[in-house]
C-alpha atoms as a PDB file:
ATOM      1  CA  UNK A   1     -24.776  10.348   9.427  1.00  0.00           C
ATOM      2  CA  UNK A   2     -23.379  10.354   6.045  1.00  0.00           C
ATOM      3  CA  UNK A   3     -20.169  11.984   7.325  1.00  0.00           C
ATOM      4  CA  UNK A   4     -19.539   8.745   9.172  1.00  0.00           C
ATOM      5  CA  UNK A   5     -20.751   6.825   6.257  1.00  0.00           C
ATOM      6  CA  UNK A   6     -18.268   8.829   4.182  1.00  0.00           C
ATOM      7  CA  UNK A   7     -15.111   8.538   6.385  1.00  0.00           C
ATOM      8  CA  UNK A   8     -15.862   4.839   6.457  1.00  0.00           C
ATOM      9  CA  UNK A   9     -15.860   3.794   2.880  1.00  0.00           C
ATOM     10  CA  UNK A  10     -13.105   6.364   2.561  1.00  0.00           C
ATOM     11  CA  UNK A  11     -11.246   4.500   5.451  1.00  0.00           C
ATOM     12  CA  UNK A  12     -11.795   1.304   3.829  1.00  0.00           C
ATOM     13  CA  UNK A  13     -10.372   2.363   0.658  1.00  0.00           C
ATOM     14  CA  UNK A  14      -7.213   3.631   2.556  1.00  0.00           C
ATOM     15  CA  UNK A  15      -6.519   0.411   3.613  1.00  0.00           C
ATOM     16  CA  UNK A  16      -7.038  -1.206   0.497  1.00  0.00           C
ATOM     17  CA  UNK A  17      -4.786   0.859  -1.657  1.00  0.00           C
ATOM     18  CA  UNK A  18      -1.811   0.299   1.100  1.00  0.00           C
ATOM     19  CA  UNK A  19      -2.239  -3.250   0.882  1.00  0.00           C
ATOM     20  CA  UNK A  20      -2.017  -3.342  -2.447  1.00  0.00           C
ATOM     21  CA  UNK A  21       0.595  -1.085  -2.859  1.00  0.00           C
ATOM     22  CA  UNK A  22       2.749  -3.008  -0.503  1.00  0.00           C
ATOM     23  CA  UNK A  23       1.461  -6.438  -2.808  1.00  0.00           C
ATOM     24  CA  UNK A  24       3.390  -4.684  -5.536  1.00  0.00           C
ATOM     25  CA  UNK A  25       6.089  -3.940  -4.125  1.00  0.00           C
ATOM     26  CA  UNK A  26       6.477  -7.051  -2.681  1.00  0.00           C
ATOM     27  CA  UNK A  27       6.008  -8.865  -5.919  1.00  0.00           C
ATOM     28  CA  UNK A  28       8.172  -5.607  -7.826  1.00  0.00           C
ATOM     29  CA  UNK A  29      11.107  -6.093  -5.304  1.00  0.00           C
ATOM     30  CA  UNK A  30      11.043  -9.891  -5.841  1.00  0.00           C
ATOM     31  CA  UNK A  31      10.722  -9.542 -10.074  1.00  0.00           C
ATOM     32  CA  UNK A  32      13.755  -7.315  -9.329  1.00  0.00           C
ATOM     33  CA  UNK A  33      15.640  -9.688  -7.015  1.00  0.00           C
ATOM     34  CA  UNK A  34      16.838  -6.021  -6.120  1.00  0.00           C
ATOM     35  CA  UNK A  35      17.211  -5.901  -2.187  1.00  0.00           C
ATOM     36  CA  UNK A  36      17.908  -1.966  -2.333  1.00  0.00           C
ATOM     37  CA  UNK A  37      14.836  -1.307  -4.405  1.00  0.00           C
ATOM     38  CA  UNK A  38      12.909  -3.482  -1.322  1.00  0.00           C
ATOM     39  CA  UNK A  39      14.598  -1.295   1.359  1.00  0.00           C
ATOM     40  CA  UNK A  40      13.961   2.260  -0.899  1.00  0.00           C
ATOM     41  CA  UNK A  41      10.045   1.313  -1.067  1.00  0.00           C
ATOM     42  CA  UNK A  42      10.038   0.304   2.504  1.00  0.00           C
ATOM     43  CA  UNK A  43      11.324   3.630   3.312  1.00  0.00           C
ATOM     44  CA  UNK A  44       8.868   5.276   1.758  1.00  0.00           C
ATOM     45  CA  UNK A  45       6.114   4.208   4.046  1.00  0.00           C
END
């Protein structure tokens, strides 16, 4: 039981640090009005 409790809240943390990583670099490539700095973060996911 508290593996699955575990995995969840470590699941749920996953997805919040992606989406805020791609807030930032949203916001970072924008701030930058750098279109190659955009395509450079996108292909890094």
């Amino acid at each position: 039981m508290t593996d699955k409790k575990w995995y969840k809240s470590k699941t749920k943390w996953g997805t919040l640090l992606i989406g805020v990583s791609v807030v930032l670099g949203t916001v970072g490539g924008w701030l930058s009005g750098s279109i190659d700095a955009g395509s450079a973060f996108t292909a890094l996911m």
